[in-house]
Each structure stands twice: as C-alpha cells, then as structure tokens.
Protein backbone atom coordinates (compact mmCIF):
# COMPACT_ATOMS: atom_id res chain seq x y z
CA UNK A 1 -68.10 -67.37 7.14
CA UNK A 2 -66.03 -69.27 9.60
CA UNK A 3 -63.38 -66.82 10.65
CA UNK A 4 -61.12 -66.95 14.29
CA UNK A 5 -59.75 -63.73 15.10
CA UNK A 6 -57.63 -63.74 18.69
CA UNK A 7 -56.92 -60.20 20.16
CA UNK A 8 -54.12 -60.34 22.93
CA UNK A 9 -54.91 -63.09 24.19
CA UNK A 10 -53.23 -64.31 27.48
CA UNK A 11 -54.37 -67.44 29.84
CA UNK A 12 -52.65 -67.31 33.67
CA UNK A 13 -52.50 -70.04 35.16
CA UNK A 14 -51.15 -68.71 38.91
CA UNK A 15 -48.47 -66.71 38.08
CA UNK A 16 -47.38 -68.33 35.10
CA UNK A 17 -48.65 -66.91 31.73
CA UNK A 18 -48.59 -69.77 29.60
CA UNK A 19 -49.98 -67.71 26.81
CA UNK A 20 -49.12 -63.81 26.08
CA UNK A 21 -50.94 -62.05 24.17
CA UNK A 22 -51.29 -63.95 21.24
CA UNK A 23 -53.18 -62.27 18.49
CA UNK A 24 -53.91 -64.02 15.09
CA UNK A 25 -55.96 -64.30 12.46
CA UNK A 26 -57.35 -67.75 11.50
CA UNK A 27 -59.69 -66.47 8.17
CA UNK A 28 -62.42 -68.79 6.82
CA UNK A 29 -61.42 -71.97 5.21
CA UNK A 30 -57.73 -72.02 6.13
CA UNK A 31 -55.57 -74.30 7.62
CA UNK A 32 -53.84 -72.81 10.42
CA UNK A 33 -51.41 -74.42 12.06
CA UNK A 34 -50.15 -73.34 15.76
CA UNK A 35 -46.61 -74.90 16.02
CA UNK A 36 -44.32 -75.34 18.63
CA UNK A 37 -41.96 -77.45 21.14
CA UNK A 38 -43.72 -79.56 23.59
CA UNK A 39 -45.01 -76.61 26.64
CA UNK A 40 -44.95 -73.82 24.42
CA UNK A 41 -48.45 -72.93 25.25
CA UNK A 42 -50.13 -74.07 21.99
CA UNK A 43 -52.84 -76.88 23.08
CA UNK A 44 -53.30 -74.09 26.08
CA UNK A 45 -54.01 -71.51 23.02
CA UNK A 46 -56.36 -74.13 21.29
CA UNK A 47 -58.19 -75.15 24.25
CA UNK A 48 -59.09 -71.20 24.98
CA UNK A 49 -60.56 -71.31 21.56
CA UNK A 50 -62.78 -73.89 22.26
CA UNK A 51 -63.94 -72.74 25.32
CA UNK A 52 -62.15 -75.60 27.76
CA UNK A 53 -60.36 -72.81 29.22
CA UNK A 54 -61.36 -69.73 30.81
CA UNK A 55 -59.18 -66.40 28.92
CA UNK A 56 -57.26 -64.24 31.38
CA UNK A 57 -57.55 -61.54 29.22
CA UNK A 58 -58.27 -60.51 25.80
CA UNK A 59 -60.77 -61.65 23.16
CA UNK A 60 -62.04 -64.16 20.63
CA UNK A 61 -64.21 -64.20 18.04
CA UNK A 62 -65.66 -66.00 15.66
CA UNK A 63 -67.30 -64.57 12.97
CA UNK A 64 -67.23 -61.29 14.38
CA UNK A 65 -69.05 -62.37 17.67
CA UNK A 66 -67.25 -62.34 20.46
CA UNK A 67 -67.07 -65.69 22.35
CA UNK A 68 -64.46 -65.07 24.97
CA UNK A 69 -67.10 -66.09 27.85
CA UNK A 70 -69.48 -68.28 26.22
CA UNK A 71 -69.56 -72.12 27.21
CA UNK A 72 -67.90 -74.44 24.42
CA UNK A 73 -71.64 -75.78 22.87
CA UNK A 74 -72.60 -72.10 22.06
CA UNK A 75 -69.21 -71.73 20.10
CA UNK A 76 -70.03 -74.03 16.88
CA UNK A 77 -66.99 -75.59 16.64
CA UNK A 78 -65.64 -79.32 16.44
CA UNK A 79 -62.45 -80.80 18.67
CA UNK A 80 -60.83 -83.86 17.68
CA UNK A 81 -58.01 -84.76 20.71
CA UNK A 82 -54.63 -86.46 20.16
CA UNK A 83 -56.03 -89.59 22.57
CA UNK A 84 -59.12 -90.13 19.66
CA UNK A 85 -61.24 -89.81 22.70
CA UNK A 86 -63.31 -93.17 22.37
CA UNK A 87 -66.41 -94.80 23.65
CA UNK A 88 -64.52 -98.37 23.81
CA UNK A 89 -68.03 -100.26 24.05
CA UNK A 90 -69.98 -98.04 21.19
CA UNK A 91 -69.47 -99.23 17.69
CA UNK A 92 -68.16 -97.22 15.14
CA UNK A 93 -71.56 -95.53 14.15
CA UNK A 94 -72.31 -94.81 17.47
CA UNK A 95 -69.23 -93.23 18.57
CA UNK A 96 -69.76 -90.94 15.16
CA UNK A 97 -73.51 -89.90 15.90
CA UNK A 98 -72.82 -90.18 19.69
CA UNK A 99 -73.31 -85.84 20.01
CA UNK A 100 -76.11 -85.66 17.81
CA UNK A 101 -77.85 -88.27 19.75
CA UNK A 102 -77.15 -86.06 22.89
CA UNK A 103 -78.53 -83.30 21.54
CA UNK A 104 -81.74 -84.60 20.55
CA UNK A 105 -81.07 -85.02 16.92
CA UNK A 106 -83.90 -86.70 14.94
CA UNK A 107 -82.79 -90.85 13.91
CA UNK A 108 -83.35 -90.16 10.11
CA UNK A 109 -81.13 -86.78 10.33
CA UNK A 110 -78.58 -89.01 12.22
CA UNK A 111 -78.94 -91.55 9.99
CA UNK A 112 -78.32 -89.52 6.45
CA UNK A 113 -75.32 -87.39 8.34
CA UNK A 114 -73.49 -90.86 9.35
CA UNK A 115 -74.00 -92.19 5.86
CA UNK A 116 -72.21 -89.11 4.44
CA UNK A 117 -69.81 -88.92 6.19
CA UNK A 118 -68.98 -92.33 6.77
CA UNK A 119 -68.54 -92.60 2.86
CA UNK A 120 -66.38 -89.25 2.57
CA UNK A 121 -63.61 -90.62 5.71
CA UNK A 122 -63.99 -94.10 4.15
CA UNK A 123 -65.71 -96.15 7.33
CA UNK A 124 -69.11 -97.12 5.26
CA UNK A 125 -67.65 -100.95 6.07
CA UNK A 126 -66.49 -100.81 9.19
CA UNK A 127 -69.74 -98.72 10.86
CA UNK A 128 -70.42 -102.24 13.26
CA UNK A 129 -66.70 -102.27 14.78
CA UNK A 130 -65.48 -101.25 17.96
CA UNK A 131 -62.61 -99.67 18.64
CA UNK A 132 -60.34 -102.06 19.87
CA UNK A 133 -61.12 -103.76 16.33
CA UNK A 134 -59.84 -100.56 14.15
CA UNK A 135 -56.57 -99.76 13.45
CA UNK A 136 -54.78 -96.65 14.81
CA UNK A 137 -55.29 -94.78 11.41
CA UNK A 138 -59.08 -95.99 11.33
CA UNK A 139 -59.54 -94.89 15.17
CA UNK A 140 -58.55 -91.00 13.94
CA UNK A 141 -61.24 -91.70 11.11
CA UNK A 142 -63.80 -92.30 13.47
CA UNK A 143 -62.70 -89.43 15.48
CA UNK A 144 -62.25 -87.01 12.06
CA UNK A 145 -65.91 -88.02 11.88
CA UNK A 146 -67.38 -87.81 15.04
CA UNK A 147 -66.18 -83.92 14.73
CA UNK A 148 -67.19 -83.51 10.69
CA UNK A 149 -70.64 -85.07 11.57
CA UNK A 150 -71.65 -81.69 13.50
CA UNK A 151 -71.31 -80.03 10.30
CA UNK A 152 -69.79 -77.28 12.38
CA UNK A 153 -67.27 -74.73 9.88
CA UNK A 154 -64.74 -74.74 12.24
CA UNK A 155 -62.88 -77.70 13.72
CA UNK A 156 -60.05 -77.72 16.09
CA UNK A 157 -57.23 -80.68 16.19
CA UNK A 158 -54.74 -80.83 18.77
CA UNK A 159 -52.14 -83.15 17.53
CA UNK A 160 -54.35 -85.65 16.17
CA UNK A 161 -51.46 -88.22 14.38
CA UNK A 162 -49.05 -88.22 17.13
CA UNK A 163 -49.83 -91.46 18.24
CA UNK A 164 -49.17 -92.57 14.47
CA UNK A 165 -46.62 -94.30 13.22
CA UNK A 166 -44.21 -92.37 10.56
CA UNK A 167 -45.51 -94.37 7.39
CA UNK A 168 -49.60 -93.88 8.82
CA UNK A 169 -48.90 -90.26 9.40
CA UNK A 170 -47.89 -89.39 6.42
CA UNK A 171 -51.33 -90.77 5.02
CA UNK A 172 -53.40 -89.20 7.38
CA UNK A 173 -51.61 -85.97 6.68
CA UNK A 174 -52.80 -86.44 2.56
CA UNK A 175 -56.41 -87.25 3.73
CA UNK A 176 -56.67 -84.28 6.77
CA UNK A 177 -55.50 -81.60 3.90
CA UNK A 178 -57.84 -83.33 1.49
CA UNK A 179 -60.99 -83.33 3.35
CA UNK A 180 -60.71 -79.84 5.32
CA UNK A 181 -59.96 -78.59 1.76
CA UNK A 182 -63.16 -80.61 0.06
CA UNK A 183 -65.07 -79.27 3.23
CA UNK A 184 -64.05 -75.77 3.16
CA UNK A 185 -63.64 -75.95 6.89
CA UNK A 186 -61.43 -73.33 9.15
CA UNK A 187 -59.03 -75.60 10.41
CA UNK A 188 -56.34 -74.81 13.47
CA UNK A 189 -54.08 -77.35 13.93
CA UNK A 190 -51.31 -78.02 17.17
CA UNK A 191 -48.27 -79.91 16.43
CA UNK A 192 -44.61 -79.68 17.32
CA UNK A 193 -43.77 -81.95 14.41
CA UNK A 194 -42.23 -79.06 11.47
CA UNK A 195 -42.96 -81.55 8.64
CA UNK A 196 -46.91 -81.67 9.58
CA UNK A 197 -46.98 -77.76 9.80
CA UNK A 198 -44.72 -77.40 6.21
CA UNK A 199 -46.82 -79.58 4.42
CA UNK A 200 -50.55 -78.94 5.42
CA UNK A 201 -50.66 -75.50 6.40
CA UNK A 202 -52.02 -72.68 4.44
CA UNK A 203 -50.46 -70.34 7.26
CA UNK A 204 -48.26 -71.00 10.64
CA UNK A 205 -47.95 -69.78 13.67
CA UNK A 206 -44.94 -70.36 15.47
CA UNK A 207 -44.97 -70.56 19.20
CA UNK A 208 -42.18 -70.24 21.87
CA UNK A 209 -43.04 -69.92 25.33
CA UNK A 210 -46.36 -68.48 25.27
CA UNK A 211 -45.21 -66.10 22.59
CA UNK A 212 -45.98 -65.74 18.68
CA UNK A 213 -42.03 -66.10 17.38
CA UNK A 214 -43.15 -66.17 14.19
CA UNK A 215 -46.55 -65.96 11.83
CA UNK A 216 -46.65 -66.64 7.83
CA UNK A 217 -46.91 -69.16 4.87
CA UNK A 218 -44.99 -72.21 5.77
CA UNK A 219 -42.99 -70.91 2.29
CA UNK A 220 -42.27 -68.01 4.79
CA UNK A 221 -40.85 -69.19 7.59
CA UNK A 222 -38.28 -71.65 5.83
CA UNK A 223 -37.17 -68.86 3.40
CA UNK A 224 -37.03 -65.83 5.48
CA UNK A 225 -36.74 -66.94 9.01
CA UNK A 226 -37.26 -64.01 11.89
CA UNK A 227 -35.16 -65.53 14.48
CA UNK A 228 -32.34 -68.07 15.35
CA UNK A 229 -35.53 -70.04 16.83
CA UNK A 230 -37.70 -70.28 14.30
CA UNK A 231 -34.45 -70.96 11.52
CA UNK A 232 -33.44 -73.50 13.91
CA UNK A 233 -37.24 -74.96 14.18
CA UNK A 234 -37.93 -75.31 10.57
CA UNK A 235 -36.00 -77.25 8.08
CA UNK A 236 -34.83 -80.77 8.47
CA UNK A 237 -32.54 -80.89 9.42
CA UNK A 238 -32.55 -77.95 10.30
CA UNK A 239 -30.84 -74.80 9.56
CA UNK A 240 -26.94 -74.80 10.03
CA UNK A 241 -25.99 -71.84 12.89
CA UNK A 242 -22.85 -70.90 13.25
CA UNK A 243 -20.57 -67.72 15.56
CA UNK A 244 -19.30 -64.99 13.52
CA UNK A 245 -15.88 -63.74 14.38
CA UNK A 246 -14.04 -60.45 12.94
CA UNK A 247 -11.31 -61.60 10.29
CA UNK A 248 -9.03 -58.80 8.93
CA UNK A 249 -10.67 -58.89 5.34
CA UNK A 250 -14.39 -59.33 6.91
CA UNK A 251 -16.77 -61.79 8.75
CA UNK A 252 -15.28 -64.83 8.74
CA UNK A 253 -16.53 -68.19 10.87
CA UNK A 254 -15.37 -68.41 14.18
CA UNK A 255 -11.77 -70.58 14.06
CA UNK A 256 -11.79 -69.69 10.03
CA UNK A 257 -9.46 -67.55 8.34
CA UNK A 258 -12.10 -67.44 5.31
CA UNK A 259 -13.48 -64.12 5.04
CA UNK A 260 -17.85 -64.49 3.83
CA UNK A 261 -18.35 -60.51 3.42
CA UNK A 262 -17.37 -57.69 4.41
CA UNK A 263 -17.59 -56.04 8.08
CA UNK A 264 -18.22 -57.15 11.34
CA UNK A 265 -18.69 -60.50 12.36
CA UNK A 266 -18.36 -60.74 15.97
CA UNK A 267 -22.16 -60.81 17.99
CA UNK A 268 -23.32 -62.19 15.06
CA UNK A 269 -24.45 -65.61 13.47
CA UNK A 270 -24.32 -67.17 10.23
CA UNK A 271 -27.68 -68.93 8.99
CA UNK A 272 -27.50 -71.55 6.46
CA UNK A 273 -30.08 -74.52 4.95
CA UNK A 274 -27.87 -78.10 4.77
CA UNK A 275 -29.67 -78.40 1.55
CA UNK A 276 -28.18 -74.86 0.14
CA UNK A 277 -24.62 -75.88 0.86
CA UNK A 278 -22.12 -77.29 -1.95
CA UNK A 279 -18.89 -78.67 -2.60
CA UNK A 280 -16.69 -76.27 -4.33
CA UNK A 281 -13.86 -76.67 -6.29
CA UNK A 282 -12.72 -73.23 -5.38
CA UNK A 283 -13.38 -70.40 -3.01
CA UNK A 284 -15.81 -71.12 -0.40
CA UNK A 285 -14.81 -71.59 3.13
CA UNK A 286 -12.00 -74.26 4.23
CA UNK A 287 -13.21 -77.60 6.05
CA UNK A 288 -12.47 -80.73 6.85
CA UNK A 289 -14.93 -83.87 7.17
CA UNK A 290 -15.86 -85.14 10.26
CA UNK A 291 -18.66 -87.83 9.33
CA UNK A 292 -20.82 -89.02 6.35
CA UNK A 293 -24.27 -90.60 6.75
CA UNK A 294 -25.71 -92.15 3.93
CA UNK A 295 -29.77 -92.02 4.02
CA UNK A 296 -30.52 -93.76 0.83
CA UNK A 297 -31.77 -90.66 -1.83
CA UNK A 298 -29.59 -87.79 0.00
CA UNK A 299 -26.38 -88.25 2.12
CA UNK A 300 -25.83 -85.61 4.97
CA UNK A 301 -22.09 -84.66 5.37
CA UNK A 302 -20.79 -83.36 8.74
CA UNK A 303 -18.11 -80.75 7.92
CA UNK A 304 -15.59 -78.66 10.67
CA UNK A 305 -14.89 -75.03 9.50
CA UNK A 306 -12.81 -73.85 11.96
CA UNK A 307 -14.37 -74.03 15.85
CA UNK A 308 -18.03 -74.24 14.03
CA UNK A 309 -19.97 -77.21 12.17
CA UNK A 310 -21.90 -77.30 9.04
CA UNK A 311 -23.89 -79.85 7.82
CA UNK A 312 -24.05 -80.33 3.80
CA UNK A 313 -26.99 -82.24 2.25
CA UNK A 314 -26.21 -83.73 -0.89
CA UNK A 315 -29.10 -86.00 -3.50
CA UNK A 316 -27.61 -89.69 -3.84
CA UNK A 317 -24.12 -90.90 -2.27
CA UNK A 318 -21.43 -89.10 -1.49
CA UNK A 319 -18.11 -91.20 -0.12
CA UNK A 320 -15.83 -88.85 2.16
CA UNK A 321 -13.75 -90.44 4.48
CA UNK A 322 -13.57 -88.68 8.25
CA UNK A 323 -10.23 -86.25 7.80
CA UNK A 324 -10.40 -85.15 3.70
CA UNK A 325 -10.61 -81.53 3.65
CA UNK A 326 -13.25 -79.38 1.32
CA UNK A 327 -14.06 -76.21 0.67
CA UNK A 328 -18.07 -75.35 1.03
CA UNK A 329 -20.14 -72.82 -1.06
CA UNK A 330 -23.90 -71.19 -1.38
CA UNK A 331 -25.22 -68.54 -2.97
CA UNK A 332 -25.69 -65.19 -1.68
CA UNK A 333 -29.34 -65.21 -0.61
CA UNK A 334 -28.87 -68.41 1.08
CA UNK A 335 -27.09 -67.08 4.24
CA UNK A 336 -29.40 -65.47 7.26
CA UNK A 337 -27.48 -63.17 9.38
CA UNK A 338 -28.73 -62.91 13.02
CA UNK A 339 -28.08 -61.08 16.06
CA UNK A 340 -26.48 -63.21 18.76
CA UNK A 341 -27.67 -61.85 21.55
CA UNK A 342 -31.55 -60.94 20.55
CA UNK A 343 -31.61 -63.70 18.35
CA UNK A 344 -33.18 -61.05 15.68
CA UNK A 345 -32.38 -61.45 12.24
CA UNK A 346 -30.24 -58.57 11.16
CA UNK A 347 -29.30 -58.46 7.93
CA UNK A 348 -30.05 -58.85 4.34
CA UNK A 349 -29.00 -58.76 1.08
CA UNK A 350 -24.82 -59.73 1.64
CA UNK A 351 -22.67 -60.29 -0.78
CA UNK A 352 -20.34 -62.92 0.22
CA UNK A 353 -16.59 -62.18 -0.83
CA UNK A 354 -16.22 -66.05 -0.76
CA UNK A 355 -19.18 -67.88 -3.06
CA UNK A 356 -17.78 -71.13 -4.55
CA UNK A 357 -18.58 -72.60 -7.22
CA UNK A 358 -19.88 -75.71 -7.61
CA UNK A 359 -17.52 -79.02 -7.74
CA UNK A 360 -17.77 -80.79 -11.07
C-alpha cells in the first residue's frame, strides 16, 4: 500500500496562505497529477508532502500514518526536481546510488539496485558519463533513477520535463507513464502544462490560487468542466467563452440576433470546445471570418458572432478569406453554461433552438 491522503491542508507563509485547505486523495499506484498556472500553490502542496515544508495546519498521511511532522527521510518517498538536481563531478552511477551510499547501503546491494535500474530507464551504457556529457532527456533518466533506486512506492515529481524541449517531452511523457505504471508506484505529479496532465494522469487536481478548482479523471475535466477556469484551462486551445445576452426568442450571443435556447441569457456564458464547432449550411448562429491559420493536420478558424469570438477547429485545410460570412453549429451537449459572476457552471442539459447541421 502506497496511499497519500491530505486532510485540509493549508501552508502560511506570513499572511499569505498559499495553500487552503486542500484535501485529496492520491490512492496506491495512481498517477496524480496537481495542475495549475505558475504560483498557484502546487510545488508549495508537493513540497508539504515531502516534508520540505512545515504544514500550517491539517494532516497527511501515508498509508494511514500520519506524517504531518515527521522529517522527509522517515516519510519513504522519492523527489525528482525540475533542475535534475546533479552532482556535476559524479558519474552517472554515482549520482544514481549517491543516497544509498549515504545511508550506509552495502556495495553488492548498491551494485544489483543500479544494474536494475539502470537497464529498466535505459542508462546500462552510459553508467561512466557525467552530466555535462548526457543529453537533457538522459539527465531526467539519471534523475528518474536516482529516485526509483530507493525502491520507495511513492515518488514525487515537480515538473520534471519543463526544461525539455516539445519533441523530448513528449518522449519522456511515454516513458514516465510507462515505468510508474510497470512499477506500480503512487505517483503525484506538478505541472502547469494541460497536455502533460491530459495525457498521463489517472486523476487531476486542478489548482487556482491555493484552492482545489477542480478534482477528477482528466476525461472529467475536459467533458464536464466545473468552472469558467478550469473550461478555460483545459483543452487546446482551449474552450471558446463567450457573454450571453437576452434576445426576444431566448439566449442569444452578445451582439447576435441568433437565439441558442430558450430563456435568459444575460449574467451568463456560453462554453464551447473549438473542436465541437461546425460549419453549417443552415441554422446555427451568424458569423463572419476574421482569420484562418493553417497548422498542417487541423486548421483553426477565427470567427466574429456578433461582439463575441469563436474559434472553429477543423481536420485538414480549410480556405476562408478574412470577411466571408458562416453560420456555426454543435450539438446540444457540447455547450457549458456558466454563471458570470461566480464563474459556476449552471446549467445542463439545453436544447439549443439553433443546432446546424453540418456543411456538406
């Protein structure tokens, strides 16, 4: 067992409460990820489980036990840090078996660990190099190793790729997933990068200033968003947002004469994915084009409907020139409904008056 269970936990630092009682449940062999803009309180949140912070209030535990005041070495868990964290004149073996050493570890029980795990991150051949002669994607190896090599159930990772490059990340993303899952380690993960979160997690956490916005399966949060935040957080791009006005046949988008369903519109706002969004050949809302970028398998259309604008994403090329009018559908359980002023979703289930089908 390898389970993290936080119970209103909030960190002060002065007066300012950079976590709030944050409770969540991290259960044994998951991968957790805590998301969130840069300052949100995340690596604050992950450094309190590890025990490189002291908790205002609240608890943690792990497995049951509660940890809140022991010292990070009595916790059992691994950290690998977003700098790699690197002995620059060790080798690559020594960096690895560098805390075992500490610790007193036998050299034969050293020696069969390193030659594990060296073979399951892929390093066997590179064991003799220092840093400086590793790439940047070989450097998180090492690092991925140093923390595996504990044999600790839990490991911690506080934006370990973000000093990747795109094409590197997305490897390292594929071989993180692959070996936490192989390992059946409890993994919680920081990032403020959506795509990491949506495609390695098991479960997310959203985080917005200290807070928990949001907590569920990354499947979740992009199909049932809880507030304009967290629509507006996942997705990329992300999810279109637009003022509701009152029309005199229904809701209608601010500047539109469209009607989308009936009632109120005003204090409200309209939720849809670029991705959900069509060209109709009738019905729909009215719009005109304002740009089209072409990125090579999808093109992303910038439309005006009245005062608002939507974005359309479309597989392959589509050719509108700045200035041709359209008309824009979805289906009905595309569109999010939200609460201006809370920012709380509000509705579900509408029935748009105006769907629109489909162009061609």
């Amino acid at each position: 067992m390898s389970e993290i269970v936080l119970e209103k936990v909030t960190k002060r630092f002065g007066r300012v409460k950079a976590v709030d009682e944050v409770s969540f449940r991290a259960e044994t062999g998951k991968f957790v990820v805590l998301l969130g803009p840069s300052g949100c309180g995340k690596s604050t949140l992950l450094r309190l489980i590890a025990g490189l912070e002291d908790v205002s209030e609240g608890k943690i535990l792990v497995d049951g036990r509660d940890v809140t005041r022991l010292s990070p070495d009595k916790r059992r868990v691994s950290m690998v840090f977003q700098s790699y964290a690197l002995f620059p004149h060790l080798s690559t073996e020594e960096n690895i078996v560098f805390g075992l050493k500490v610790r007193g570890m036998p050299g034969e029980e050293r020696r069969k660990r390193l030659a594990k795990v060296a073979q399951v991150v892929g390093l066997a051949e590179l064991l003799d190099r220092k840093p400086q002669q590793l790439s940047g994607g070989q450097r998180q190896r090492v690092a991925l190793a140093r923390a595996i090599i504990a044999e600790n159930n839990i490991c911690l990772m506080d934006e370990p790729l973000s000093n990747l490059d795109a094409q590197l990340r997305h490897g390292m993303r594929v071989e993180i997933r692959e070996l936490q899952q192989r390992l059946a380690m409890t993994v919680v993960y920081v990032t403020h990068d959506q795509v990491e979160a949506m495609s390695m997690a098991d479960r997310v956490v959203l985080i917005r200033e200290g807070r928990i916005e949001q907590e569920g399966s990354p499947e979740e949060l992009y199909a049932r968003p809880a507030t304009i935040f967290a629509a507006r957080f996942i997705g990329t791009p992300g999810m279109n947002l637009v003022d509701l006005a009152d029309g005199p046949r229904g809701a209608v988008v601010r500047g539109s004469q469209d009607a989308l369903f009936a009632g109120r519109g005003e204090g409200f706002t309209l939720g849809v994915r670029p991705e959900h969004v069509w060209l109709a050949d009738s019905g729909g809302v009215a719009g005109t084009v304002a740009s089209s970028e072409y990125h090579g398998a999808d093109t992303i259309l910038t439309v005006r409907v009245g005062d608002e604008t939507l974005f359309m994403r479309a597989p392959g090329q589509l050719v509108h020139a700045p200035g041709t009018p359209v008309r824009l559908g979805w289906k009905p359980e595309s569109l999010h409904v939200f609460d201006t002023a809370s920012g709380a979703r509000a509705a579900d289930g509408l029935q748009p008056l105006r769907r629109g089908a489909p162009a061609g």
